[in-house]
C-alpha atoms as a PDB file:
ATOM      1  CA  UNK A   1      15.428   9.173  -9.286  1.00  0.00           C
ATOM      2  CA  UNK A   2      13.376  10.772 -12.155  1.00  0.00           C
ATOM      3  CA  UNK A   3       9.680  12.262 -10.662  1.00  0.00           C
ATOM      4  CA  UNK A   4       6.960   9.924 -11.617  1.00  0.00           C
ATOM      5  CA  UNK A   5       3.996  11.696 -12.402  1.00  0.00           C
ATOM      6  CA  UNK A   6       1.845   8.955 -14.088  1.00  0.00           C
ATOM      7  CA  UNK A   7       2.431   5.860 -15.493  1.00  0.00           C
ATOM      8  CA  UNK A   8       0.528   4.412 -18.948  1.00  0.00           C
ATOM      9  CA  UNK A   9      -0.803   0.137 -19.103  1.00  0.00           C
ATOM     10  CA  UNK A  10      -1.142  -0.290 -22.952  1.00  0.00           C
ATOM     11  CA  UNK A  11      -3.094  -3.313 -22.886  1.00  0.00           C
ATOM     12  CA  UNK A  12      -2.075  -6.350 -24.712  1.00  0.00           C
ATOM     13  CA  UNK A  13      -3.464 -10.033 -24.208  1.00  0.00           C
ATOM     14  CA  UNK A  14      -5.201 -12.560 -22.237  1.00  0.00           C
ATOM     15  CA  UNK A  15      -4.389 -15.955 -21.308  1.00  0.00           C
ATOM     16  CA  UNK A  16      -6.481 -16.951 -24.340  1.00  0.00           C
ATOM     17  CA  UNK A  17      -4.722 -14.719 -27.047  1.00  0.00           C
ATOM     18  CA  UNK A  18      -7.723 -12.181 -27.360  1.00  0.00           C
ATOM     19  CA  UNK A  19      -7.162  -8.357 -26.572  1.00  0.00           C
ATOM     20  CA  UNK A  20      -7.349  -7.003 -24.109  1.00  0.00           C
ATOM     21  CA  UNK A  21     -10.624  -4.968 -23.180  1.00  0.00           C
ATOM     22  CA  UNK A  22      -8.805  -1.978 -21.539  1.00  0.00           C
ATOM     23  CA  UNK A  23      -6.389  -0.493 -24.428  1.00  0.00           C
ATOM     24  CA  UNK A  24      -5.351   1.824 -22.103  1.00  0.00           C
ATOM     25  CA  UNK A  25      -4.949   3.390 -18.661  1.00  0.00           C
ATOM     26  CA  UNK A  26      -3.474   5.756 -16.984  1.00  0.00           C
ATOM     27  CA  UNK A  27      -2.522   6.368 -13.206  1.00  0.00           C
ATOM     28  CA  UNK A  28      -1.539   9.729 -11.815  1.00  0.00           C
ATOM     29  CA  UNK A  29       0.663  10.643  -8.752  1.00  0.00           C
ATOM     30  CA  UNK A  30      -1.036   9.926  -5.168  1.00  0.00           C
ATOM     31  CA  UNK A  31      -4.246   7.911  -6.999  1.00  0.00           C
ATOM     32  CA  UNK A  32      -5.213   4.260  -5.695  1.00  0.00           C
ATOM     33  CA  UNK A  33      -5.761   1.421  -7.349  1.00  0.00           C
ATOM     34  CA  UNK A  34      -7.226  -1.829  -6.512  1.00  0.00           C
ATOM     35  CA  UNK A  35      -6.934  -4.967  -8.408  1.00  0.00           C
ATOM     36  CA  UNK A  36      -9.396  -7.560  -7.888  1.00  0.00           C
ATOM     37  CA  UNK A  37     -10.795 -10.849  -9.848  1.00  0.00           C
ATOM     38  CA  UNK A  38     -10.496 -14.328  -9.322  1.00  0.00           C
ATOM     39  CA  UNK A  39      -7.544 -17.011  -7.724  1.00  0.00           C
ATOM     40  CA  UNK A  40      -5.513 -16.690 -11.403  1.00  0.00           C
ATOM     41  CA  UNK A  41      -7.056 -14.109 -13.243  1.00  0.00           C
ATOM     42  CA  UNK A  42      -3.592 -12.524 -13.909  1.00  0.00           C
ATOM     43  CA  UNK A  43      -3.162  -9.983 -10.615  1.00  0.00           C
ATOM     44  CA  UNK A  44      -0.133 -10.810 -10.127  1.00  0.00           C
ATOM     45  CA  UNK A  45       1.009 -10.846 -13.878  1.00  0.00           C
ATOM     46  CA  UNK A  46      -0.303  -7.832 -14.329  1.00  0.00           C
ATOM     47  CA  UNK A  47       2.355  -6.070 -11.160  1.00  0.00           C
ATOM     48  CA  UNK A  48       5.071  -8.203 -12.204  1.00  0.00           C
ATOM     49  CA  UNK A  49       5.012  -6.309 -15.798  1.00  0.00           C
ATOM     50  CA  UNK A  50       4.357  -2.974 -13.750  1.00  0.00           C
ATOM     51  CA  UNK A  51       7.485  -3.378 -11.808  1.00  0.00           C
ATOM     52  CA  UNK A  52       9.181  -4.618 -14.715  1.00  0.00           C
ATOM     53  CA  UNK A  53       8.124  -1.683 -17.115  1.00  0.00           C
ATOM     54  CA  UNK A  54       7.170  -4.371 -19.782  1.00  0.00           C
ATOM     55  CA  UNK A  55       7.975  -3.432 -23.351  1.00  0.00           C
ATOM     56  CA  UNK A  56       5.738  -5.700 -24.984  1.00  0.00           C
ATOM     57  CA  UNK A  57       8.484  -8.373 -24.405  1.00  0.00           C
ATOM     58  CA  UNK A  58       6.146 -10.100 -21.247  1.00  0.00           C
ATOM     59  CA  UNK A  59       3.786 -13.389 -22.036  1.00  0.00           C
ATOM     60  CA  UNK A  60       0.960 -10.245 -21.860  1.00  0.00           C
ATOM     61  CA  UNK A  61       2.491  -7.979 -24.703  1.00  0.00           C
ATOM     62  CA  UNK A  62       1.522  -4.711 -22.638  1.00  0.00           C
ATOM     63  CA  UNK A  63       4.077  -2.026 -22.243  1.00  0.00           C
ATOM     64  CA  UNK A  64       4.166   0.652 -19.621  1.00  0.00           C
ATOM     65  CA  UNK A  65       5.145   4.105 -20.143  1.00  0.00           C
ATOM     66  CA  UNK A  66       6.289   6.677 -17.779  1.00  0.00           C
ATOM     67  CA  UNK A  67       5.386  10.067 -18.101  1.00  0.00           C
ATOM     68  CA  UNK A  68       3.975   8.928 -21.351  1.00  0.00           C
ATOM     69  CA  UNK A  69       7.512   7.753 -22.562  1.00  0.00           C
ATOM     70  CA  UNK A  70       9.153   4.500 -23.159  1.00  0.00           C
ATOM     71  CA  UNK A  71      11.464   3.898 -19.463  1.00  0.00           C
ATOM     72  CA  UNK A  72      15.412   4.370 -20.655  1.00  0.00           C
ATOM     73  CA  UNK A  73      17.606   1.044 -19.957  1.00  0.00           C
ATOM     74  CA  UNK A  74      18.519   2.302 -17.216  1.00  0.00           C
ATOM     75  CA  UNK A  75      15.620   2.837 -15.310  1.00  0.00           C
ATOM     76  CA  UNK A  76      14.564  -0.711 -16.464  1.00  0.00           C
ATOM     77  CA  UNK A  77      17.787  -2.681 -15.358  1.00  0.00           C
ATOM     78  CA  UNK A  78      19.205  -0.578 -12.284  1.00  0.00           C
ATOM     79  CA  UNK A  79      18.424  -1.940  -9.335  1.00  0.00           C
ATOM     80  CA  UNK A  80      19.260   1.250  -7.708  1.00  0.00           C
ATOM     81  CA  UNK A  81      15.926   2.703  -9.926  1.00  0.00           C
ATOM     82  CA  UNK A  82      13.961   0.354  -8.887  1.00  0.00           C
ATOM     83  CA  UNK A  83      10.707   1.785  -8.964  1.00  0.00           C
ATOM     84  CA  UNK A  84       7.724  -0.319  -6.974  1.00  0.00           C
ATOM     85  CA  UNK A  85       8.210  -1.125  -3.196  1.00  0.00           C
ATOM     86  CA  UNK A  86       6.488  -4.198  -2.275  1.00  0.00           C
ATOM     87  CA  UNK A  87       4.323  -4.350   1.288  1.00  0.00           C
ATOM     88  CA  UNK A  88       2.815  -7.877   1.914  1.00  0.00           C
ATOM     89  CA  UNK A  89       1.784  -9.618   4.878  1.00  0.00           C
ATOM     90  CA  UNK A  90       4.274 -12.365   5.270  1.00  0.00           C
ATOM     91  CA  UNK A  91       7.648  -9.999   5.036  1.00  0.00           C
ATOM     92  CA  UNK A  92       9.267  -9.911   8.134  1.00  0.00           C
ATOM     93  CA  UNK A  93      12.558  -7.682   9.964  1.00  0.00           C
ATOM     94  CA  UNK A  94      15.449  -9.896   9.950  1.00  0.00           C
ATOM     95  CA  UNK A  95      18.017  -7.304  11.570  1.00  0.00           C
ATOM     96  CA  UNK A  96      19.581  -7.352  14.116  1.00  0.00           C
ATOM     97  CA  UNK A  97      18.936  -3.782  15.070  1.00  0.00           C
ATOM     98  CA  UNK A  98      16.493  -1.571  17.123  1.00  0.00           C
ATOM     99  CA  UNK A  99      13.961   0.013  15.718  1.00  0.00           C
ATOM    100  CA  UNK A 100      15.433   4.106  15.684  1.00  0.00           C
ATOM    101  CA  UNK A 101      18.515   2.826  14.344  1.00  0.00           C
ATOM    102  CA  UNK A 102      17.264   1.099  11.615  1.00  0.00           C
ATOM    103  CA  UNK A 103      14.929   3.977  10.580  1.00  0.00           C
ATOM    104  CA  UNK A 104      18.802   6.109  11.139  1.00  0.00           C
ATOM    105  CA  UNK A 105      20.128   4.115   8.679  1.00  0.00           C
ATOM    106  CA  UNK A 106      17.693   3.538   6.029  1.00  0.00           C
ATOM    107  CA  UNK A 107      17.803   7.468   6.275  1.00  0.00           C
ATOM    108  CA  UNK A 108      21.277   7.838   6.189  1.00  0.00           C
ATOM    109  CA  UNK A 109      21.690   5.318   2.800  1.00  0.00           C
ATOM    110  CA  UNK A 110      18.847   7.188   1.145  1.00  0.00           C
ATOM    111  CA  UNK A 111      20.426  10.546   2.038  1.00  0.00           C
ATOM    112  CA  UNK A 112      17.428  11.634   3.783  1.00  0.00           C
ATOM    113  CA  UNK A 113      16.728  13.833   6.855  1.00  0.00           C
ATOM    114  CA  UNK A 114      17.441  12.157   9.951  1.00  0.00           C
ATOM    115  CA  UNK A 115      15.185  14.327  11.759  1.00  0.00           C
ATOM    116  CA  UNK A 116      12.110  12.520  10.895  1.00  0.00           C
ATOM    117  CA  UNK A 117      12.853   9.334  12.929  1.00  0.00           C
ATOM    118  CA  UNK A 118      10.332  10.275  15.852  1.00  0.00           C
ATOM    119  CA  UNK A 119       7.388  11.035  13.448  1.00  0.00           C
ATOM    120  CA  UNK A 120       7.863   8.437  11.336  1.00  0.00           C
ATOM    121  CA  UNK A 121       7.744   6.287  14.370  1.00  0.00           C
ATOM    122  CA  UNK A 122       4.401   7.689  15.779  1.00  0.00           C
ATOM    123  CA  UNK A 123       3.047   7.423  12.200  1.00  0.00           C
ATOM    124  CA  UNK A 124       3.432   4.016  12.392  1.00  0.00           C
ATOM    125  CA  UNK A 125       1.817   3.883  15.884  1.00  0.00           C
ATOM    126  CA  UNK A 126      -1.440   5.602  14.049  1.00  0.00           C
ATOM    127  CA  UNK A 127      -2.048   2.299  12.258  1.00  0.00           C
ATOM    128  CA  UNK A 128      -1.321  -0.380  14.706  1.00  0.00           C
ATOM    129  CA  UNK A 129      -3.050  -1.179  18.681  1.00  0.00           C
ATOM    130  CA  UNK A 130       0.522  -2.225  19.680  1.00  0.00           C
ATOM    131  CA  UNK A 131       2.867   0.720  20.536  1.00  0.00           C
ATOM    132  CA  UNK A 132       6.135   0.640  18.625  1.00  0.00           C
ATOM    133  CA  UNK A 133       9.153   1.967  20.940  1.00  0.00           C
ATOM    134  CA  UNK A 134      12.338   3.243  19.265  1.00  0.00           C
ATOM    135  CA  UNK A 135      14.671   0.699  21.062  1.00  0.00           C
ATOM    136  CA  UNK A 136      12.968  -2.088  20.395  1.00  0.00           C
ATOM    137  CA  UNK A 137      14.349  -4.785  18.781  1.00  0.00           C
ATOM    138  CA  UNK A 138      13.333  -5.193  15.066  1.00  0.00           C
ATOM    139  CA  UNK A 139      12.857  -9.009  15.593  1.00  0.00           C
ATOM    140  CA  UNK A 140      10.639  -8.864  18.310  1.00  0.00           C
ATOM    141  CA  UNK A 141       8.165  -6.829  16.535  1.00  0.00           C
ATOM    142  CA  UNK A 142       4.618  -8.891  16.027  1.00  0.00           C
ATOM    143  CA  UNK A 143       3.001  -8.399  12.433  1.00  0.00           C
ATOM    144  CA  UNK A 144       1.185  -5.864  12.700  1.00  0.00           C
ATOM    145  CA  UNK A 145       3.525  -3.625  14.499  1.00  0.00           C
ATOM    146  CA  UNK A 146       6.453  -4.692  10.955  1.00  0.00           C
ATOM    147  CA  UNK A 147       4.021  -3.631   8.893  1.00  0.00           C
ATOM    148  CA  UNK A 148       2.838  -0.793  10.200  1.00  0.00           C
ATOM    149  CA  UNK A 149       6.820   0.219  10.584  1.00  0.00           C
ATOM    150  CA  UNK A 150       7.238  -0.785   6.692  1.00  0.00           C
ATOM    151  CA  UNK A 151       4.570   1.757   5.814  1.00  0.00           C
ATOM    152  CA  UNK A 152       5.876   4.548   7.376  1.00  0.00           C
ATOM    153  CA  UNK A 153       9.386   4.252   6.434  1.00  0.00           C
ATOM    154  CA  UNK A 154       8.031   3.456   2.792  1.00  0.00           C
ATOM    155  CA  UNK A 155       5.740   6.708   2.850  1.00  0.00           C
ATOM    156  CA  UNK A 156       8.627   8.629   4.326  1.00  0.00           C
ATOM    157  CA  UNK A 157      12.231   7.407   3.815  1.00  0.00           C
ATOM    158  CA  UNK A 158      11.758   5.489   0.449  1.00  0.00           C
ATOM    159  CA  UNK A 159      12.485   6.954  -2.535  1.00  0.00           C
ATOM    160  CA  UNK A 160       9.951   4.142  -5.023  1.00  0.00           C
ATOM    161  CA  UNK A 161       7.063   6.141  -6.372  1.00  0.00           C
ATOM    162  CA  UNK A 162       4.835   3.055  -6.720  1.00  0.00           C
ATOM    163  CA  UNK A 163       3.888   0.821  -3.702  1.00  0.00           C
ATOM    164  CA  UNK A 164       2.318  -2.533  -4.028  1.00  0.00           C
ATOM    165  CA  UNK A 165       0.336  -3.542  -1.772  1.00  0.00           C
ATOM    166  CA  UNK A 166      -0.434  -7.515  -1.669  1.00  0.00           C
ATOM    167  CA  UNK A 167      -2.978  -8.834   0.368  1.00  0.00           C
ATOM    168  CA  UNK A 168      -2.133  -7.023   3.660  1.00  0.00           C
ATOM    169  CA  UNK A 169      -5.919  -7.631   4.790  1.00  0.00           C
ATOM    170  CA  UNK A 170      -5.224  -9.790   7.564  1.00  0.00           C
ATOM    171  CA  UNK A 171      -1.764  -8.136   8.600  1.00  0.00           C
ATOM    172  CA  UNK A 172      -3.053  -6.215  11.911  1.00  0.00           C
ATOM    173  CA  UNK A 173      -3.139  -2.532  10.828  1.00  0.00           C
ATOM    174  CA  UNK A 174      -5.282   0.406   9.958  1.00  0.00           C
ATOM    175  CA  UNK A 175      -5.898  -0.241   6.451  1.00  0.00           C
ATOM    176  CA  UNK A 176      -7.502   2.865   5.398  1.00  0.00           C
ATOM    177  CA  UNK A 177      -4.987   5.328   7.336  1.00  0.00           C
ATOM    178  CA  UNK A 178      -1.968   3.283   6.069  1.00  0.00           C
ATOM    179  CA  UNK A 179      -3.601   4.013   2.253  1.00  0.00           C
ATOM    180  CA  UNK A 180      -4.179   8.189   3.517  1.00  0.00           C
ATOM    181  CA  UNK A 181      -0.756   8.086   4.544  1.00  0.00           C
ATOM    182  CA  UNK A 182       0.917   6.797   1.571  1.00  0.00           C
ATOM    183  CA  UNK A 183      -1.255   8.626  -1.039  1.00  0.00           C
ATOM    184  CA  UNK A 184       0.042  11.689   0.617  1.00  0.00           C
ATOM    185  CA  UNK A 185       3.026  11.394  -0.281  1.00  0.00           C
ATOM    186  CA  UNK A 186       2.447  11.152  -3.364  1.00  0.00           C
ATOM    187  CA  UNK A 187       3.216   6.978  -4.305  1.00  0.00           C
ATOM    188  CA  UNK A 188       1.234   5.756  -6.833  1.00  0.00           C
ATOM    189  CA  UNK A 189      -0.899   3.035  -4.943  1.00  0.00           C
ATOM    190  CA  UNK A 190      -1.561  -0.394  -6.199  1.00  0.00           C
ATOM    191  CA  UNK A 191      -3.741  -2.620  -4.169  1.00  0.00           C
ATOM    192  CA  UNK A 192      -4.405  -6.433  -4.685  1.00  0.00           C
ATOM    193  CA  UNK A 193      -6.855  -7.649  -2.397  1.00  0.00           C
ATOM    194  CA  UNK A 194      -9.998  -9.629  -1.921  1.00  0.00           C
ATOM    195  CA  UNK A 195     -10.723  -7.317   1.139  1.00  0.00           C
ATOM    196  CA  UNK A 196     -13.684  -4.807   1.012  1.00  0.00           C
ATOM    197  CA  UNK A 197     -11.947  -2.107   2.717  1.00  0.00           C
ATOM    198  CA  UNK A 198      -8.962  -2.040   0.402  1.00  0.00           C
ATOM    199  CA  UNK A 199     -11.002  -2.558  -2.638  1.00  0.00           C
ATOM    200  CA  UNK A 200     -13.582  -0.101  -2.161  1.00  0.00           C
ATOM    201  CA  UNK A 201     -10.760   2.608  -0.504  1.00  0.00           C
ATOM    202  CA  UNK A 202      -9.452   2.806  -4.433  1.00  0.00           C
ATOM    203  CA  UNK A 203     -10.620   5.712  -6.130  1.00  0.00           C
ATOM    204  CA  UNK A 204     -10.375   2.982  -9.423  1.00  0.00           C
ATOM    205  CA  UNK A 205     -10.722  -1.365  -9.709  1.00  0.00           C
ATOM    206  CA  UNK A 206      -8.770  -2.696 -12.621  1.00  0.00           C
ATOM    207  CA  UNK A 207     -10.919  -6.007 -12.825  1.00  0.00           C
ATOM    208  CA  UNK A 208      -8.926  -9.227 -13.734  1.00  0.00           C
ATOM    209  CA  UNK A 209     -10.453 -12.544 -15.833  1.00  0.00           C
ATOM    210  CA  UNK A 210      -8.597 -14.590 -17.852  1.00  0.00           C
ATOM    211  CA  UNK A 211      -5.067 -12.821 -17.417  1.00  0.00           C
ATOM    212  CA  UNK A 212      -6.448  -9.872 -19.113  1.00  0.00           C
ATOM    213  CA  UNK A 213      -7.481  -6.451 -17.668  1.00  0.00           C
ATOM    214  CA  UNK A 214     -11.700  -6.492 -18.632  1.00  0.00           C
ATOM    215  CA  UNK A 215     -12.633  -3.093 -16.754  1.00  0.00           C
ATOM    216  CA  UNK A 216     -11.797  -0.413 -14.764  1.00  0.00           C
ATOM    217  CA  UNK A 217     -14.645   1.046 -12.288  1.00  0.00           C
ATOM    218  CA  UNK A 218     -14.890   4.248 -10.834  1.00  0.00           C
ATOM    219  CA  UNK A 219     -15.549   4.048  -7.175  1.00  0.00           C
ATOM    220  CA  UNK A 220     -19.500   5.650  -6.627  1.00  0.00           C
ATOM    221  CA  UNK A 221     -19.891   8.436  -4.163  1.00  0.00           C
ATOM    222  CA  UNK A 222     -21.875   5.983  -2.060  1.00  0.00           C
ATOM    223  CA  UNK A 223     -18.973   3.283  -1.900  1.00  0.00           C
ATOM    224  CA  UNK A 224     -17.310   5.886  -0.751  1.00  0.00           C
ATOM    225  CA  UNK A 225     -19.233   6.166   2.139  1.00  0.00           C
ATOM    226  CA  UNK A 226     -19.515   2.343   2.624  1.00  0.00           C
ATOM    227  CA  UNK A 227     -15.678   2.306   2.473  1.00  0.00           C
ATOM    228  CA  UNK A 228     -15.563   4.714   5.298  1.00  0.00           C
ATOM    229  CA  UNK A 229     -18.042   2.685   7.463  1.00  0.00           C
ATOM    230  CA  UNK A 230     -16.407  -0.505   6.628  1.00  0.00           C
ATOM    231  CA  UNK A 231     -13.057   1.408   8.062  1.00  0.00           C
ATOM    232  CA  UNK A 232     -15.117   2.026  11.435  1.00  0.00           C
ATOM    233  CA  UNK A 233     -15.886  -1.647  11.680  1.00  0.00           C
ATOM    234  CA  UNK A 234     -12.422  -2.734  11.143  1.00  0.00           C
ATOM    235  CA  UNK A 235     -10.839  -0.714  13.707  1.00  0.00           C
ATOM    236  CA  UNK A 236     -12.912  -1.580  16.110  1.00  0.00           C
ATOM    237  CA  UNK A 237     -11.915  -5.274  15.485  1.00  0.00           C
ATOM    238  CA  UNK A 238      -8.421  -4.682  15.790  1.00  0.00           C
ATOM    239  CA  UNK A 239      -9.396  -2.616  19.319  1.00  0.00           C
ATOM    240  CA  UNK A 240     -10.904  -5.823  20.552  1.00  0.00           C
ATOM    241  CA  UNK A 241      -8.726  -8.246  19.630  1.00  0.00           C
ATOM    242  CA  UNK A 242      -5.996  -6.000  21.428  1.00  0.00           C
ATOM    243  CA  UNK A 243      -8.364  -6.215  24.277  1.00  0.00           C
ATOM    244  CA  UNK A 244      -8.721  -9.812  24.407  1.00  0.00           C
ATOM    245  CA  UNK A 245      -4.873 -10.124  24.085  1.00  0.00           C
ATOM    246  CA  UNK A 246      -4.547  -7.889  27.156  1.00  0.00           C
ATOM    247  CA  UNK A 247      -6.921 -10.211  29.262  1.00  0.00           C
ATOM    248  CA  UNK A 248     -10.035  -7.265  29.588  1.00  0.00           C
ATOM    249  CA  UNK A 249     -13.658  -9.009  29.419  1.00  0.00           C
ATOM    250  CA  UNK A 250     -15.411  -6.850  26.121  1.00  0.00           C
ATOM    251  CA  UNK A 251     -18.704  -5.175  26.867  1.00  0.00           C
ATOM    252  CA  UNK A 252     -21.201  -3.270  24.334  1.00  0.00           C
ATOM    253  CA  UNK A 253     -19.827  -0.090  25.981  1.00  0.00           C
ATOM    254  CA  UNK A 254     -16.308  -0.540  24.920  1.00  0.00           C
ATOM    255  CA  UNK A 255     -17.756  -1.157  21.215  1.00  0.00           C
ATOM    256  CA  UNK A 256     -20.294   2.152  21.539  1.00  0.00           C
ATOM    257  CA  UNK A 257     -16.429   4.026  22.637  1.00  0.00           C
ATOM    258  CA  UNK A 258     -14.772   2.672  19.764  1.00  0.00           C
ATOM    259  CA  UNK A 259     -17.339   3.623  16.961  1.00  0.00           C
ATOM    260  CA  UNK A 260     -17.915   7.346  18.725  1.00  0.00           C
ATOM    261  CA  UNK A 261     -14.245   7.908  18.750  1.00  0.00           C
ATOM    262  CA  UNK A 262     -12.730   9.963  16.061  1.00  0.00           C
ATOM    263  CA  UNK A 263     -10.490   8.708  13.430  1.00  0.00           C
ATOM    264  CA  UNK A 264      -6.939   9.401  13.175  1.00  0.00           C
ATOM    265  CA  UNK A 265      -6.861  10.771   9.361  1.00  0.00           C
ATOM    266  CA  UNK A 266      -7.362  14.297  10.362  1.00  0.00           C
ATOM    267  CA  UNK A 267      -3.889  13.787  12.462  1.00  0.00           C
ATOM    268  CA  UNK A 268      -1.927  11.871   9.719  1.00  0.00           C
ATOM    269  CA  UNK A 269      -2.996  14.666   7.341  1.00  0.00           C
ATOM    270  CA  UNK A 270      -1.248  17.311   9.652  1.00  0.00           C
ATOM    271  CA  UNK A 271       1.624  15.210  10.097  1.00  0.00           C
ATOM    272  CA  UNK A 272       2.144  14.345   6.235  1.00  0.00           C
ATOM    273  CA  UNK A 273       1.805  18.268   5.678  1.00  0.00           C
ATOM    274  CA  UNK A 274       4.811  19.545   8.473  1.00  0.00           C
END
């Protein structure tokens, strides 16, 4: 597949008919982007022409250029090209498999190194409180331990340079280490969400009104910071409610652990860099 460096939105046109605000924009290799507005402010339109690399031929008119050129035929119509891999919160395993083999084989039919398996596996144990084993059985795999799975094999094994991310807020997983992990390798990140973290983890918000795109915000330098403390207070719910799962009474000491403990980005880092 052809190396995505950036990809170009030439705005077009809101539900209304009026042009868009934004004219243009531009996202670069290993940036994230949230998308936020509204129930029907045109989120959703706007990834479907995304994935679609619109030619002005969509109900938005925008067109999308990669590497500031018009996307050949075939990179439009192949399904073999396809170029956005999708992580939501209500996909779901549905083979029959364990857990090594299936990472063996997605490895093998991308013609990938096989020798990966075991780190892509304790990747995906960074982002969830429920240990993923290698033999276990695909199916039996709660939510949050599938999509912390999908993550890593999409940061590793998958060969899409864009990821969408849809609404994974509630989905049981380290959202801001699942976003470190696949920015490192490079995907171009697309986030819609109503969620805090996620929103304010984007270095950029495309806001949606109307179906049309009607700003893009930098994040501040003191978002940034809110972001990270937001990212404390979320993992420390999903410590709890592993606690309360595993019958242990919570007491303010267990909280005072969880918020002194360190964070696992400085480990992903190493591990996306060997």
């Amino acid at each position: 597949m052809e190396q995505i460096r950036n990809i170009k939105i030439i705005g077009g046109i809101d539900k209304s008919g009026k042009h868009e605000n934004i004219k243009c924009f531009d996202i670069a290799q290993g940036e994230i982007i949230g998308i936020v507005g509204p129930t029907g402010s045109g989120k959703s339109q706007l990834i479907a022409d995304i994935e679609q690399l619109s030619q002005k031929d969509s109900s938005t008119r925008r067109q999308i250029l990669i590497n500031g050129e018009i996307p050949s035929s075939e990179l439009r119509n192949n399904p073999r090209q396809k170029l956005v891999a999708q992580l939501s919160q209500n996909m779901n395993f549905l083979a029959d498999m364990n857990v090594k083999d299936f990472l063996l084989l997605h490895a093998q039919c991308r013609g990938k190194s096989m020798k990966n398996i075991d780190k892509i596996i304790y990747m995906a144990n960074q982002l969830t409180g429920e240990p993923i084993k290698p033999k276990d059985n695909l199916t039996i795999l709660s939510g949050g331990q599938t999509r912390a799975l999908m993550v890593a094999d999409v940061a590793v094994i998958s060969e899409s340079p864009i990821v969408l991310i849809d609404e994974i807020e509630n989905a049981g997983i380290k959202k801001h280490e699942a976003l470190e992990l696949l920015s490192g390798y490079n995907k171009i990140i697309l986030i819609v969400t109503h969620d805090p973290v996620m929103a304010l983890s984007a270095q950029k918000r495309i806001i949606m009104k109307n179906g049309g795109m009607t700003a893009v915000i930098d994040a501040s330098p003191e978002e940034k910071t809110i972001s990270s403390q937001l990212s404390k207070v979320d993992q420390t719910m999903l410590k709890l409610r592993e606690m309360i799962r595993n019958g242990q009474h919570i007491e303010e000491k267990d909280i005072n652990q969880i918020f002194l403990k360190p964070t696992v980005n400085n480990k992903m880092a190493t591990l996306i860099h060997h």
